[in-house]
Protein backbone atom coordinates (compact mmCIF):
# COMPACT_ATOMS: atom_id res chain seq x y z
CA UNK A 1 10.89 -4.21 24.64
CA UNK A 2 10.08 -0.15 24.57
CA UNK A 3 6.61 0.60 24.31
CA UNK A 4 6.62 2.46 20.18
CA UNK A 5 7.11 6.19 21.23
CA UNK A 6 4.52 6.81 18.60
CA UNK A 7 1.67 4.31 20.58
CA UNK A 8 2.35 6.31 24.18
CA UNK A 9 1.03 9.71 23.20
CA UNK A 10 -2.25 10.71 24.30
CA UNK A 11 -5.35 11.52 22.19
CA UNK A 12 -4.12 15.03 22.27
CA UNK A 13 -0.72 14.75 21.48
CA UNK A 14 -2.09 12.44 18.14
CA UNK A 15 -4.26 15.63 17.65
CA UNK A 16 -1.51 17.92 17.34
CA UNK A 17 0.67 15.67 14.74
CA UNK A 18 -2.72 15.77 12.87
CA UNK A 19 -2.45 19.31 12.84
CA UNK A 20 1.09 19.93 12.35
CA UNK A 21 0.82 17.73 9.05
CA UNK A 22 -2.16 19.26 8.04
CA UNK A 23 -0.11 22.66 8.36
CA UNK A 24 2.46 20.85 6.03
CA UNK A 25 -0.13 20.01 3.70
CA UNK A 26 -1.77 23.52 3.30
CA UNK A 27 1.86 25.00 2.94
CA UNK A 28 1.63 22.77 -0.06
CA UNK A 29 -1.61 24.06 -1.73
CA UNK A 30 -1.17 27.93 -0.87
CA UNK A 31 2.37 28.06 -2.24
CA UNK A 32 0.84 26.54 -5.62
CA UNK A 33 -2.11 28.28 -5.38
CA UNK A 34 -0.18 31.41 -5.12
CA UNK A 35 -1.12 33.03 -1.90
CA UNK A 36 0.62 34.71 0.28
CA UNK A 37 -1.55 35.07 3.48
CA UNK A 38 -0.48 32.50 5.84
CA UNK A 39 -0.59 29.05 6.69
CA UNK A 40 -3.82 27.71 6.95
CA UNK A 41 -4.29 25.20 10.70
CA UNK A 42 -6.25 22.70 8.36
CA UNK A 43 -5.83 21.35 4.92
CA UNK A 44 -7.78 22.98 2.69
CA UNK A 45 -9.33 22.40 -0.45
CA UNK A 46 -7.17 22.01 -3.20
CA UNK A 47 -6.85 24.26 -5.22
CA UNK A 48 -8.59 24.23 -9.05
CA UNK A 49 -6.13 24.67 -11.90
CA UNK A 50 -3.03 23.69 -9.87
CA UNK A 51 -0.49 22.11 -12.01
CA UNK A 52 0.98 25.12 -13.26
CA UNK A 53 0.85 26.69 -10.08
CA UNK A 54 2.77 24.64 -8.27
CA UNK A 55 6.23 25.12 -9.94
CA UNK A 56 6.65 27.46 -7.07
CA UNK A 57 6.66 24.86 -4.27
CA UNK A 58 10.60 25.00 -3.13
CA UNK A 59 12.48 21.71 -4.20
CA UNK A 60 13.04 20.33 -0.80
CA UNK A 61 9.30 21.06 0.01
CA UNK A 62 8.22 19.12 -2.76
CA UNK A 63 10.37 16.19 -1.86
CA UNK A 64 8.88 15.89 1.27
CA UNK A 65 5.46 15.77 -0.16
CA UNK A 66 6.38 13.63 -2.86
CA UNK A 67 7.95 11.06 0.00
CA UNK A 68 4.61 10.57 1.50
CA UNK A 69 3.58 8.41 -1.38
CA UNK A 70 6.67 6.34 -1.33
CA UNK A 71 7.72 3.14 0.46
CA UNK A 72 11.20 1.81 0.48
CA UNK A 73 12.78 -1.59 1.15
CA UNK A 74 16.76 -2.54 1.70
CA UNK A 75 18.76 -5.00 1.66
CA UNK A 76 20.06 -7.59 4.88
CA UNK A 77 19.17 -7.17 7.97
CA UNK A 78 20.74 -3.74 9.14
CA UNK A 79 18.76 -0.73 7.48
CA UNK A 80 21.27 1.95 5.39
CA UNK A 81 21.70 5.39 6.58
CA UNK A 82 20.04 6.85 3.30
CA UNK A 83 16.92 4.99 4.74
CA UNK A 84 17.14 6.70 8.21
CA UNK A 85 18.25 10.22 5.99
CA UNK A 86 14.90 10.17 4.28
CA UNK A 87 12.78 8.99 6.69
CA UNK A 88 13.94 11.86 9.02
CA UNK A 89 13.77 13.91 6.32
CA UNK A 90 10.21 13.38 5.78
CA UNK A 91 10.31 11.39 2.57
CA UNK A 92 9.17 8.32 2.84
CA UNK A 93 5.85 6.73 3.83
CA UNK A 94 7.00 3.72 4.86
CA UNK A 95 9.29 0.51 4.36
CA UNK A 96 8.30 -3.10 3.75
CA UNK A 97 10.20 -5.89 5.01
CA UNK A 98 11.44 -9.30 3.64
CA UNK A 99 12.90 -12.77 5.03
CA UNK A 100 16.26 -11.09 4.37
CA UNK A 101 15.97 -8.49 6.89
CA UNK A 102 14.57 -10.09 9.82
CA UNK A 103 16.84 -12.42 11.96
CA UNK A 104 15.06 -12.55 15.19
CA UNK A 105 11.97 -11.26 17.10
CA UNK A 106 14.03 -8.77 18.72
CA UNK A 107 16.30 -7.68 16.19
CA UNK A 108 13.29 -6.63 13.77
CA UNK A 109 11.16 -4.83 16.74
CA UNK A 110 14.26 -3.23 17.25
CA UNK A 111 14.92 -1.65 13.82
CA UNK A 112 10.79 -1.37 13.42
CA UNK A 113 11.59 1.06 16.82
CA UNK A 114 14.40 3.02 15.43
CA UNK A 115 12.46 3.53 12.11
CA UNK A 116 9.63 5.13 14.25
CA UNK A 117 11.61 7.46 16.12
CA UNK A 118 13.48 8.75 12.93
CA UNK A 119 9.66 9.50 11.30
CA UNK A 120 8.91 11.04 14.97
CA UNK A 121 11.49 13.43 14.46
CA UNK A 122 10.61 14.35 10.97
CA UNK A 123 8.80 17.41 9.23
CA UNK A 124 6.24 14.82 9.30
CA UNK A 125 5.69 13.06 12.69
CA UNK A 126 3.74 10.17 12.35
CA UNK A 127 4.23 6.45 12.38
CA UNK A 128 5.11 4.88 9.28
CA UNK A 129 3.50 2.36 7.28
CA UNK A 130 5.80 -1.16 7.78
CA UNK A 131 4.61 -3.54 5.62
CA UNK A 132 5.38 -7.44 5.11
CA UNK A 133 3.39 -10.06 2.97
CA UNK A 134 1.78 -12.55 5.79
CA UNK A 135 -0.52 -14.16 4.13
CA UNK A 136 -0.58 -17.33 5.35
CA UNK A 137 0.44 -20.56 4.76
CA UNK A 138 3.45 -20.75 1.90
CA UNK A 139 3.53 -16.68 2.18
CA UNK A 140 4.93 -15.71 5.36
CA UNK A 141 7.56 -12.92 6.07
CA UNK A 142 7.60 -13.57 9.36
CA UNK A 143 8.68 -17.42 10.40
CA UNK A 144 9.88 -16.88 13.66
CA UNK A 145 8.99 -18.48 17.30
CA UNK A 146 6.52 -16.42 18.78
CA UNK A 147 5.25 -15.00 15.50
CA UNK A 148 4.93 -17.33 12.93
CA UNK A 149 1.10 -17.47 12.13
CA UNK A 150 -1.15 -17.93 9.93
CA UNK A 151 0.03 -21.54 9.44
CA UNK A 152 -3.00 -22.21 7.18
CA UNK A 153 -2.84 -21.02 3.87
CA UNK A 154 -5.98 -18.96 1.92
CA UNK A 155 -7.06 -22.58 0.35
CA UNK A 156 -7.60 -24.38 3.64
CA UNK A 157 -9.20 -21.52 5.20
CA UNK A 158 -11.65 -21.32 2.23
CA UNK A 159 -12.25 -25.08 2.41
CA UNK A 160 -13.32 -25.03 5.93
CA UNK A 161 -16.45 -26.09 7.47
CA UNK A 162 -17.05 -22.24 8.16
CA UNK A 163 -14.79 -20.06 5.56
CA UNK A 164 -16.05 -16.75 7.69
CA UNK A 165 -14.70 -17.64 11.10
CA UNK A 166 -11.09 -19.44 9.92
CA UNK A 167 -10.51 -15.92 7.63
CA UNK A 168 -11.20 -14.31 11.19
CA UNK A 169 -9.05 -16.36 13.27
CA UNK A 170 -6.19 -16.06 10.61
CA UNK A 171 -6.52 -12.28 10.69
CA UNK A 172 -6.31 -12.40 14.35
CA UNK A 173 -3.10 -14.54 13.87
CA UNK A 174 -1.90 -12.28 11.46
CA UNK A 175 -2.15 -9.02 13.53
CA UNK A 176 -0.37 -10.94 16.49
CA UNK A 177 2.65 -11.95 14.23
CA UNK A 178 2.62 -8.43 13.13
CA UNK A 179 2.52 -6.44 16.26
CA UNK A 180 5.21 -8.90 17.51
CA UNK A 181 8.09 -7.57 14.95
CA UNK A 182 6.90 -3.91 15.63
CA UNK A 183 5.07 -3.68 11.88
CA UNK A 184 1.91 -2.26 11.31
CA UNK A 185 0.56 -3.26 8.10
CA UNK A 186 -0.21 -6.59 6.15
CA UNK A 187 -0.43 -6.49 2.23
CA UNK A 188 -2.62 -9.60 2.69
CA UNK A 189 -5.56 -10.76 2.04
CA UNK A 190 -5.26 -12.50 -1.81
CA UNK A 191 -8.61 -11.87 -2.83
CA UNK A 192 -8.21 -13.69 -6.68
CA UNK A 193 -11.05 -15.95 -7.54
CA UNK A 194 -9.21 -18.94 -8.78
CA UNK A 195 -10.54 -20.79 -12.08
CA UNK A 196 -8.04 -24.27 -12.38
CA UNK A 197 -6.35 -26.34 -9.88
CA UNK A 198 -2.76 -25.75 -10.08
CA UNK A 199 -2.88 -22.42 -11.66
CA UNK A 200 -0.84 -19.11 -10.68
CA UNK A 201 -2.58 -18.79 -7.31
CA UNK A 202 -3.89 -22.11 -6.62
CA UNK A 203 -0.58 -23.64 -7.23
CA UNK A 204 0.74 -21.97 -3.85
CA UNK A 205 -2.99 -22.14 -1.99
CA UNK A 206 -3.21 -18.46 -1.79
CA UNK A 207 -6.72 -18.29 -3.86
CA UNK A 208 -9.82 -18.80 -1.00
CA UNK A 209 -11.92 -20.45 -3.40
CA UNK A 210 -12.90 -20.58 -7.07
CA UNK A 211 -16.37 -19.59 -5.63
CA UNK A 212 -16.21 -15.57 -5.44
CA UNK A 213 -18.62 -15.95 -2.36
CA UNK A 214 -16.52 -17.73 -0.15
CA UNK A 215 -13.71 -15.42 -1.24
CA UNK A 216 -15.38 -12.87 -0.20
CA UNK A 217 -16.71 -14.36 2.98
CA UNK A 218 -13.11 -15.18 4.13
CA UNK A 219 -11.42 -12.16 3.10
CA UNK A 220 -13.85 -9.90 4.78
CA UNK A 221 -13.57 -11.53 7.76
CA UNK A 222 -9.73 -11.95 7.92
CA UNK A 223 -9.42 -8.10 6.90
CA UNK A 224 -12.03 -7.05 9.33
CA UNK A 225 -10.37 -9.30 12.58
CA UNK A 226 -7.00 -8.03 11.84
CA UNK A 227 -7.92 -4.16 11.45
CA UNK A 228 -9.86 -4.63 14.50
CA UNK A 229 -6.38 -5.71 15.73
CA UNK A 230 -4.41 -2.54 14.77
CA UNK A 231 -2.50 -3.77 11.52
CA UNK A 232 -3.43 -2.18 8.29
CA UNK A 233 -5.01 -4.57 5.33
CA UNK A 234 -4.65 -4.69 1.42
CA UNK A 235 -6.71 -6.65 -0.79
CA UNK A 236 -5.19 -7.79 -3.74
CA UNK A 237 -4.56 -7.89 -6.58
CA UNK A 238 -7.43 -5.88 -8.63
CA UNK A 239 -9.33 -6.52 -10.22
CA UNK A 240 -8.28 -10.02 -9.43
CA UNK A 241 -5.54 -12.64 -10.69
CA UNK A 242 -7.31 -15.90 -10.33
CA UNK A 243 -7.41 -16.27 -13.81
CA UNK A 244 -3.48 -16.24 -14.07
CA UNK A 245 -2.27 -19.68 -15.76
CA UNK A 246 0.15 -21.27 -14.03
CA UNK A 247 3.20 -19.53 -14.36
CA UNK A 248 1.86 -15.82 -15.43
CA UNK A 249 3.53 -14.35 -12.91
CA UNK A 250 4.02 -9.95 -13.14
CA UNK A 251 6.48 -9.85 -11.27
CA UNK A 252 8.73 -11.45 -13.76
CA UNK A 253 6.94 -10.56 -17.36
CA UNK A 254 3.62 -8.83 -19.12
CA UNK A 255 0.56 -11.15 -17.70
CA UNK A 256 -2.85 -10.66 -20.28
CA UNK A 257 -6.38 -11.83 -18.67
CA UNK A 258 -8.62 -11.75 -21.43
CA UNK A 259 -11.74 -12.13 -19.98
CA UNK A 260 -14.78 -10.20 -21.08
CA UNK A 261 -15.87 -7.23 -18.80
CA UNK A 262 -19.17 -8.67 -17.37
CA UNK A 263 -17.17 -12.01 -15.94
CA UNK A 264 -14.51 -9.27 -14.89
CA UNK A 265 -17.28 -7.22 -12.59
CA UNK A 266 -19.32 -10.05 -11.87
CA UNK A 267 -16.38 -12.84 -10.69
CA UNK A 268 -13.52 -10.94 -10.23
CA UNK A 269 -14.43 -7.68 -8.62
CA UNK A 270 -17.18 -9.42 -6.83
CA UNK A 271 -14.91 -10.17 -3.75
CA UNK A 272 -13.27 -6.51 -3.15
CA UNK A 273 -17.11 -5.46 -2.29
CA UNK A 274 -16.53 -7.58 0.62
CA UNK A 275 -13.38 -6.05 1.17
CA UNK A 276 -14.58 -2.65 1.02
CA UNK A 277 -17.95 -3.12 3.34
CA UNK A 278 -15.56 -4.33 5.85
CA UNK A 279 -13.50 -1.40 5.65
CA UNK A 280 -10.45 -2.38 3.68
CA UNK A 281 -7.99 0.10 4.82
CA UNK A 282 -5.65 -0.21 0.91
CA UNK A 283 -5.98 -1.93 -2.60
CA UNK A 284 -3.46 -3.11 -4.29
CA UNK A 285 -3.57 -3.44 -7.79
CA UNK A 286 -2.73 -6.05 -10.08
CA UNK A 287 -0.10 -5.16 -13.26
CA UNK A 288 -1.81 -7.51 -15.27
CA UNK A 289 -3.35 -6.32 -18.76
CA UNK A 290 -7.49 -6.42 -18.76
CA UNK A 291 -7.77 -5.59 -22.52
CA UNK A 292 -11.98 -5.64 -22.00
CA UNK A 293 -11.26 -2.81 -19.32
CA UNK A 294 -8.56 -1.02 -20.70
CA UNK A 295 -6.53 -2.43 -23.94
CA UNK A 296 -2.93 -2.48 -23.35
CA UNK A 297 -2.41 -0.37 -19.88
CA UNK A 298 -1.63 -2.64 -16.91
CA UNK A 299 -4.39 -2.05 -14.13
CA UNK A 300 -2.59 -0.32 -11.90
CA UNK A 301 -1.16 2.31 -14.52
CA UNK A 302 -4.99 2.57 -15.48
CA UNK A 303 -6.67 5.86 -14.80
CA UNK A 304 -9.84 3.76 -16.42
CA UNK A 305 -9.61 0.56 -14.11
CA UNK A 306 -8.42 2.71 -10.74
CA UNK A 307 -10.90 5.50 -10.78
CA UNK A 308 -13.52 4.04 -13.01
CA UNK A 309 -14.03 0.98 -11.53
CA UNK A 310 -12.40 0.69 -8.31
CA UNK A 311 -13.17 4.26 -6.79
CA UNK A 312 -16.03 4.94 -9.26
CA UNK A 313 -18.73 1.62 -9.30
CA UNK A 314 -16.99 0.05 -5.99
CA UNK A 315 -17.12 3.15 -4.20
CA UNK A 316 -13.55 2.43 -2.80
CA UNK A 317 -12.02 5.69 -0.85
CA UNK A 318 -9.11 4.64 0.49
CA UNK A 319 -5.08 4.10 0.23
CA UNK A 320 -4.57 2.64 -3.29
CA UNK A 321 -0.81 1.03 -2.87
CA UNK A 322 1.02 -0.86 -6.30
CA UNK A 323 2.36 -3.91 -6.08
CA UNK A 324 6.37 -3.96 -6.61
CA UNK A 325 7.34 -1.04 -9.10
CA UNK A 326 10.46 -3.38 -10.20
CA UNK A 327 7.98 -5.72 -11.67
CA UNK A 328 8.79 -7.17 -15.26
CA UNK A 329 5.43 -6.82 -16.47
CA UNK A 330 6.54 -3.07 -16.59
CA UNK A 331 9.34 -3.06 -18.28
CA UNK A 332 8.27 -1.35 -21.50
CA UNK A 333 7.06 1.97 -18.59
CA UNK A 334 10.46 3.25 -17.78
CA UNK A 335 12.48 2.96 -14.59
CA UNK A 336 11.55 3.08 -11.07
CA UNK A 337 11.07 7.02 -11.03
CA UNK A 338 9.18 6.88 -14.43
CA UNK A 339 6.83 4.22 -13.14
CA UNK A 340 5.85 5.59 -9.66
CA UNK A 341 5.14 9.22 -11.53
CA UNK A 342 2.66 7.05 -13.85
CA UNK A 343 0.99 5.12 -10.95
CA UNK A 344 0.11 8.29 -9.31
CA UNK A 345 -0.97 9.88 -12.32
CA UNK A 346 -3.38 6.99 -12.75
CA UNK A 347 -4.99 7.43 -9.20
CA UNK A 348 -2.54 5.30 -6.64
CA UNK A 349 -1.45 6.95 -3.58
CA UNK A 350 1.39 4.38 -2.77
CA UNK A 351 4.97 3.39 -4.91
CA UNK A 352 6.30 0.40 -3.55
CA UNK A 353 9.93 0.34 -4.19
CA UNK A 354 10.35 -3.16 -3.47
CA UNK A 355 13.68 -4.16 -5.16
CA UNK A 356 15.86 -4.22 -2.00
CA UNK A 357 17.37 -0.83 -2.80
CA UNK A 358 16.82 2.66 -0.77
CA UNK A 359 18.27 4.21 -3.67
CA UNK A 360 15.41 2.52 -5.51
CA UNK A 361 13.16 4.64 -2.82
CA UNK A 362 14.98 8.19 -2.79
CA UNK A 363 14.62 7.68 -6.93
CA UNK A 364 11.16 7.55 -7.19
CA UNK A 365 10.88 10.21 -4.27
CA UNK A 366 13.23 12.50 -6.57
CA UNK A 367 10.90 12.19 -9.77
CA UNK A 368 8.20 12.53 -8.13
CA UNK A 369 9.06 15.76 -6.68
CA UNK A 370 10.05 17.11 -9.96
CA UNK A 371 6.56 15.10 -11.36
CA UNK A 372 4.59 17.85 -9.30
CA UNK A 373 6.94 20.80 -9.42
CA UNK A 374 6.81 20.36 -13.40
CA UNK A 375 2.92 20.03 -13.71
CA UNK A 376 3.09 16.57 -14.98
CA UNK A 377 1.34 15.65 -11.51
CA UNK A 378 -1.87 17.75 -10.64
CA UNK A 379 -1.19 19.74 -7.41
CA UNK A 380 -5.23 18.87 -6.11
CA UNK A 381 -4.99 15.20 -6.98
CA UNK A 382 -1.66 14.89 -4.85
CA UNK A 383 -2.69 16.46 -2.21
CA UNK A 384 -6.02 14.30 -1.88
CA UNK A 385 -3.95 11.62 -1.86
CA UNK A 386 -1.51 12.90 0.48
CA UNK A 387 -4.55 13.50 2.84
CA UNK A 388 -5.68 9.59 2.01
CA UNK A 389 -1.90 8.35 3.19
CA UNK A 390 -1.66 10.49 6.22
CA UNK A 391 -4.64 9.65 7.76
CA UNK A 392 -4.06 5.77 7.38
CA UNK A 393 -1.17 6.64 9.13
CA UNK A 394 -2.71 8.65 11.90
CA UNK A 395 -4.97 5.76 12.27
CA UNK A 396 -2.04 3.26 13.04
CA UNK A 397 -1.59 1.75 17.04
């Protein structure tokens, strides 16, 4: 197998991507700032007062930007050309992966490779973020000789004699399964605090523990071993779904967990603390309703929940990704487009355009673009975020 083009460069060469992005992200805030003096060799502050401003970013410009908050997903094994179109046009972040498109070790480090090079030779030259779900046990992508680990699921870890060192190993064995098919980051660890046998998460043993200790124990570790290994993490699903009946499932309809706001912070949030001191590199959150946070808004659409609680009392800086935009707890926020506009505006960084679709992708990419261009998106805020995304990227071997 070739060695990821993207992994051979040296310090240096990383250095000047760095700076040729940067460049790309400056052009952004001067043009909607309204100065004419140059590009900037650094990103700089964004500018106060920016929404208006930046109707005069150019319409291809602003796609570009808007792409670095998006990931796509297709369907089968064999990528479309619209997905290599916008990835070497610089508009996408990155693609997860299902069963459906992988067939073999070699066919998915294959089309992992040629994904690469297209973002190599893009406006924006840095690896992509390729995602799966390996989270062990039922959950696994990736089932494939040579790179079909974790076998144990989040229950038996967190009913081990030492919860700690099995989340380790399994983060170890998660990396390796990753770095096999050419990906580079997990949207595991589950870090839900589960309350009744046999409910939502129990019922598949993805919960750790009904004990938010041992939750947190295990998921720090796992997310700690596998970033040490090179693959991204993202704890999910905040502020937790362990209290999910059996059955209350987002993806497929409107999910309510009314519990009260100290049990929330206490129980719930408890574990992403753990997640965070070990340097959780994303977030996901959950699209579940938390009336005693925020009556009514699913968490992730929640400028309250996201930057209140998450960035604000947890201290959290980094990548904030949703879980799939095509859920059916969503269905009263608009499409795909609509949706990803309102998870940025509520403080994600990521849209995952999960439903199997690239046109699904270049959609949300589209009303994004027009999202900032039109002022409904504050120039500043994207361009934080943009900053947040690219340098999870940099960070990627």
């Amino acid at each position: 197998m070739r060695r990821a083009s993207w992994k051979t460069g040296s310090v240096r060469a990383r250095s000047r991507l760095w700076r040729a992005t940067a460049t790309l992200i400056s052009t952004a805030a001067l043009v909607g700032a309204g100065l004419t003096g140059g590009v900037a060799s650094a990103a700089p502050a964004p500018p106060a007062g920016s929404a208006a401003s930046a109707a005069a970013i150019p319409a291809q410009f602003a796609r570009v930007l808007a792409g670095q908050h998006v990931i796509y997903s297709y369907p089968g094994p064999t990528p479309p050309p619209e997905l290599f179109e916008a990835v070497r046009a610089g508009e996408a972040a990155g693609v997860i992966f299902f069963s459906e498109n992988i067939v073999s070790l070699e066919q998915i480090r294959d089309v992992a490779q040629a994904l690469q090079d297209a973002a190599m030779a893009s406006p924006v030259p840095m690896p992509l973020l390729l995602l799966t779900d390996q989270e062990g046990g039922e959950v696994r992508r990736l089932r494939l000789p040579g790179a079909d680990w974790p076998a144990d699921s989040a229950a038996a870890v967190g009913a081990s004699a030492d919860p700690a060192a099995a989340g380790a190993r399994t983060g170890h064995e998660a990396a390796a399964a990753l770095h096999a098919a050419g990906l580079t980051g997990n949207l595991a660890p589950v870090l839900g605090v589960y309350r009744t046998p046999g409910d939502f998460l129990d019922r598949y043993e993805r919960s750790y523990s009904s004990d938010p200790a041992v939750v947190g124990a295990a998921a720090g570790a796992f997310i700690a071993a596998q970033q040490a290994d090179g693959i991204a993490a993202a704890a999910k699903h905040f502020p937790g779904l362990g209290a999910a009946p059996a059955g209350a499932n987002t993806d497929e309809e409107p999910v309510t967990i009314p519990l009260d706001a100290g049990t929330l912070r206490s129980v719930d949030e408890a574990p992403y603390r753990a997640a965070i001191d070990a340097g959780v590199d994303m977030v996901m959150p959950s699209w579940a309703v938390y009336p005693a946070l925020d009556p009514g808004t699913p968490a992730g659409l929640s400028s309250t929940i996201l930057r209140g609680d998450l960035r604000g009392a947890l201290g959290y800086q980094g990548v904030i990704v949703s879980d799939a935009i095509e859920a059916g707890a969503l269905a009263a926020f608009g499409d795909s487009g609509d949706r990803s506009v309102a998870a940025l505006a509520a403080g994600q960084d990521l849209a995952l355009c999960s439903a199997r679709d690239a046109g699904q992708g270049a959609q949300a990419t589209g009303d994004l673009a027009a999202a900032i261009t039109g002022g409904r998106l504050d120039l500043g805020d994207v361009l934080v975020s943009t900053e947040r995304v690219l340098a999870l990227r940099l960070s990627l071997r």
